[in-house]
Protein backbone atom coordinates (compact mmCIF):
# COMPACT_ATOMS: atom_id res chain seq x y z
CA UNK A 1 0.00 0.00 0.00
CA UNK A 2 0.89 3.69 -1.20
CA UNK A 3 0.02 7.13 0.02
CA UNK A 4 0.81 10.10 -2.32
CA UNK A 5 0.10 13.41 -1.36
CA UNK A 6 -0.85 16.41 -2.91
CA UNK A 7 0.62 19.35 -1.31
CA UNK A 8 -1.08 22.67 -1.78
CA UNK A 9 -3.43 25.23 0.15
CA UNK A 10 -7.26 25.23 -0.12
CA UNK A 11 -10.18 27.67 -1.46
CA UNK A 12 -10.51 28.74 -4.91
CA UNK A 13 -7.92 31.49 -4.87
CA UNK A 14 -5.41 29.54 -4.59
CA UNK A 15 -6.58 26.49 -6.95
CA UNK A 16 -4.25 27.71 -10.08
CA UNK A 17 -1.23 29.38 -8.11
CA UNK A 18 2.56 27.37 -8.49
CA UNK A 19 2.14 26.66 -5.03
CA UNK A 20 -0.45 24.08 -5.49
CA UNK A 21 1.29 22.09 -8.35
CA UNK A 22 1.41 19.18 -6.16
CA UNK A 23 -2.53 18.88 -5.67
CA UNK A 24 -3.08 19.94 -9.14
CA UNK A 25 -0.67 16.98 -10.32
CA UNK A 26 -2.44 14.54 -8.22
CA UNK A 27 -5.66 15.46 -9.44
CA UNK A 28 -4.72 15.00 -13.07
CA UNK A 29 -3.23 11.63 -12.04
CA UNK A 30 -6.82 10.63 -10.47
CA UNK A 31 -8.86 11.67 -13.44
CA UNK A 32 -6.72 10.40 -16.17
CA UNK A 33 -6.62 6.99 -14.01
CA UNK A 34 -10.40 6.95 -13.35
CA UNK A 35 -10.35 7.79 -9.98
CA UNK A 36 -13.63 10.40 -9.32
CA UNK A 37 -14.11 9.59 -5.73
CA UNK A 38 -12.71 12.01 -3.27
CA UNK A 39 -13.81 11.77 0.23
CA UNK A 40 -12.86 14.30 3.10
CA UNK A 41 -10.77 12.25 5.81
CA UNK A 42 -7.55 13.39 8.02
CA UNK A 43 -8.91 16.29 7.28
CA UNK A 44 -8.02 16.55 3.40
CA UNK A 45 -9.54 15.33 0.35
CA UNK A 46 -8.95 10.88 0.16
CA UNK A 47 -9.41 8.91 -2.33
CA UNK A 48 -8.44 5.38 -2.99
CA UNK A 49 -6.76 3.52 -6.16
CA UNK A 50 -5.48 0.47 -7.80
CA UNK A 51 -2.76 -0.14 -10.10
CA UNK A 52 -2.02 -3.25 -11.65
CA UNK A 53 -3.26 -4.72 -8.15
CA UNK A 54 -0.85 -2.65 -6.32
CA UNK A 55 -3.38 -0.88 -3.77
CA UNK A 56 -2.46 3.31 -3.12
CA UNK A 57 -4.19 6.48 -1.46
CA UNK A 58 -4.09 9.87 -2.78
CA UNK A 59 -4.02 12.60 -0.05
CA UNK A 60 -4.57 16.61 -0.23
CA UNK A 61 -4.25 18.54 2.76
CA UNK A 62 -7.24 20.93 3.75
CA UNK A 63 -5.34 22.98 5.87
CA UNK A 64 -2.28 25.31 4.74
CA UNK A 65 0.75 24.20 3.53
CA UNK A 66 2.49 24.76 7.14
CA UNK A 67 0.21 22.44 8.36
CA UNK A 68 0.20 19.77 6.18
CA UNK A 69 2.37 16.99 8.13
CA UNK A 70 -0.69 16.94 10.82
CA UNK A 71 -2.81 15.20 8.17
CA UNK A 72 0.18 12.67 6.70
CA UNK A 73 1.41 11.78 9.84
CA UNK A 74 -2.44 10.58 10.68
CA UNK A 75 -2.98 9.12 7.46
CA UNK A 76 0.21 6.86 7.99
CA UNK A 77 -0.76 5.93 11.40
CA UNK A 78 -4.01 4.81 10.60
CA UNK A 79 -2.95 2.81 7.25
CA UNK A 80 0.52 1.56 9.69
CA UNK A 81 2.53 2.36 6.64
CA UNK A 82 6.19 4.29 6.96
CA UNK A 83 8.17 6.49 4.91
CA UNK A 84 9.50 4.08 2.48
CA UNK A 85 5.54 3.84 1.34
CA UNK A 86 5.42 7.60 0.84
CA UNK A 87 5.50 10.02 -2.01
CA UNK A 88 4.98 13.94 -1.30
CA UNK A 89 4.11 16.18 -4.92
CA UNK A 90 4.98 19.93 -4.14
CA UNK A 91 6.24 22.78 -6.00
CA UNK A 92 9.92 23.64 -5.61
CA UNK A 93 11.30 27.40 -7.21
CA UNK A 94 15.02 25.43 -7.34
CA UNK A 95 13.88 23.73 -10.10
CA UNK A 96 13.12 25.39 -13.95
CA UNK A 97 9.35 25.43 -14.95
CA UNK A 98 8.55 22.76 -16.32
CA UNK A 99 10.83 20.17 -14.63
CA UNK A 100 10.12 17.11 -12.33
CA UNK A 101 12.37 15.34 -10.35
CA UNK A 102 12.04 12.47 -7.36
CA UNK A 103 14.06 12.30 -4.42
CA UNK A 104 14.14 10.86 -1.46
CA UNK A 105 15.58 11.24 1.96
CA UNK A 106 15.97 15.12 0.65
CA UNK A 107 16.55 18.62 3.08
CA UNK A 108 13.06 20.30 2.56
CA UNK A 109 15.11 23.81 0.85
CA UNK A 110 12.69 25.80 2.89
CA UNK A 111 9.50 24.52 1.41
CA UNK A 112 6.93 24.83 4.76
CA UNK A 113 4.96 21.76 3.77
CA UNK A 114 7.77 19.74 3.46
CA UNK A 115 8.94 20.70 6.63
CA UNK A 116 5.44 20.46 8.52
CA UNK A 117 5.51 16.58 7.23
CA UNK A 118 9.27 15.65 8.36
CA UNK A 119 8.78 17.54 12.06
CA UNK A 120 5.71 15.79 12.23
CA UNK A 121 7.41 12.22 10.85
CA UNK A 122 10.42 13.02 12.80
CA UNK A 123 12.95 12.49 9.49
CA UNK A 124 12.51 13.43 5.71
CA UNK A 125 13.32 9.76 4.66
CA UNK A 126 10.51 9.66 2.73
CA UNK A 127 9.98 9.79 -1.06
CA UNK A 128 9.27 13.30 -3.14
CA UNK A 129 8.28 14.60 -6.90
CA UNK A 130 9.59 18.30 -7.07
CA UNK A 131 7.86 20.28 -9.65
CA UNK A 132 9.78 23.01 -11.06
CA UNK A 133 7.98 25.91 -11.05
CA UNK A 134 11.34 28.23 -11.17
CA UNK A 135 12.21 31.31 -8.99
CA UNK A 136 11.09 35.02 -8.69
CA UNK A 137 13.87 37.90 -10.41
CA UNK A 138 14.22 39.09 -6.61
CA UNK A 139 14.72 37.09 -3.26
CA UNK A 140 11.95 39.19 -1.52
CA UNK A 141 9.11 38.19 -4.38
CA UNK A 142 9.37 34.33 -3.18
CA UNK A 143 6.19 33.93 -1.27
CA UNK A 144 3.70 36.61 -4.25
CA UNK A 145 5.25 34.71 -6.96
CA UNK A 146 4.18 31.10 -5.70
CA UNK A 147 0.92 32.58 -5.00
CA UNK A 148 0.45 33.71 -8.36
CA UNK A 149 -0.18 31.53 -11.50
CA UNK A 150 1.98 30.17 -14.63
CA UNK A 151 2.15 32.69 -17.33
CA UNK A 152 0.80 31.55 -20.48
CA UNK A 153 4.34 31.07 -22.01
CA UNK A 154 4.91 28.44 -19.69
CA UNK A 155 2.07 26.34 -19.71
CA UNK A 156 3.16 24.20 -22.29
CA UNK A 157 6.43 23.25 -20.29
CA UNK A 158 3.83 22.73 -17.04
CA UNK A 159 1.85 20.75 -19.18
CA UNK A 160 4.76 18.20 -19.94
CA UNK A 161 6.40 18.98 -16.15
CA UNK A 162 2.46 17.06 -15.13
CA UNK A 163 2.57 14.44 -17.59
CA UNK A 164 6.61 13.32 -16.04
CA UNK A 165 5.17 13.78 -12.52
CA UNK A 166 2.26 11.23 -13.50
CA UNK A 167 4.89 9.01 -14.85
CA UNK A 168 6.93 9.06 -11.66
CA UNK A 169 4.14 8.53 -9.22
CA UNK A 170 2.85 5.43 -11.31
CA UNK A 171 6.44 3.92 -11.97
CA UNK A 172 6.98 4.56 -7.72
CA UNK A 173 3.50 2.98 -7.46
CA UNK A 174 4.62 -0.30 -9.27
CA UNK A 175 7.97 -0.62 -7.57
């Protein structure tokens, strides 16, 4: 058994910022695989899947990205399952748009979701897709520019960026 999760903050204004490319990449994976179910549990959106009989849960935190290790760390105490059995989708500006890359057993580079998951978990030996969603002209713009959506020049390098990170989370899946 699998959990992935979706990292990203809630409410509409947020839905199509750079800061929510891990839920929006996990929501592409769940439609183009079928999966229409979500149900609200830990408090985020659940839903369960199957691939090629391996069994997996998709996971997006309800509450803020600082906050998001509260519902992960429930989610793998109730399902017993450990780090090795986890995959974390966020957006990271270290990486160009339109790049995806997994890790695992990575430093969090600042990123407050990550961080809320491995103080919660105690260690960040778990498994990660960074999505590249690149970084602002000046150091002080971090936090409005990952707030603020792709420009239209760049949505064709997203577009591919989602379509690796859908290929990573099924070959991890698999494995």
């Amino acid at each position: 058994m699998k959990l992935v999760v979706g990292l990203g903050n809630p409410g509409k204004e947020y839905e199509r910022t750079r800061h929510n490319a891990g839920a929006v990449l996990l929501g592409r994976f769940a439609t183009n695989r079928g999966i229409a179910r979500w149900k609200g549990r830990f408090d985020s959106s659940f839903a369960e899947g199957e691939l090629e009989s391996e069994n997996f849960f998709l996971l997006c935190p309800q509450t803020f990205m600082n906050r998001s290790g509260e519902a992960v760390k429930e989610a793998l105490y109730f399902y017993k399952l450990g780090g090795d059995d986890l995959m974390v989708v966020h957006d990271d500006i270290d990486l160009a748009v339109g790049r995806a890359q997994q890790v695992f057993n990575a430093g969090a580079a600042g990123h407050k979701g990550v961080l809320s998951i491995a103080d919660h978990l105690g260690t960040n030996a778990f498994y990660r897709i960074r999505l590249g969603v690149g970084r602002p002209v000046l150091k002080g713009q971090v936090e409005d520019y990952v707030l603020s959506p792709f420009f239209p020049e760049e949505e064709e390098a997203v577009g591919r960026m989602y379509e690796q990170g859908e290929r990573l989370i099924e070959n991890w899946i698999r494995k």
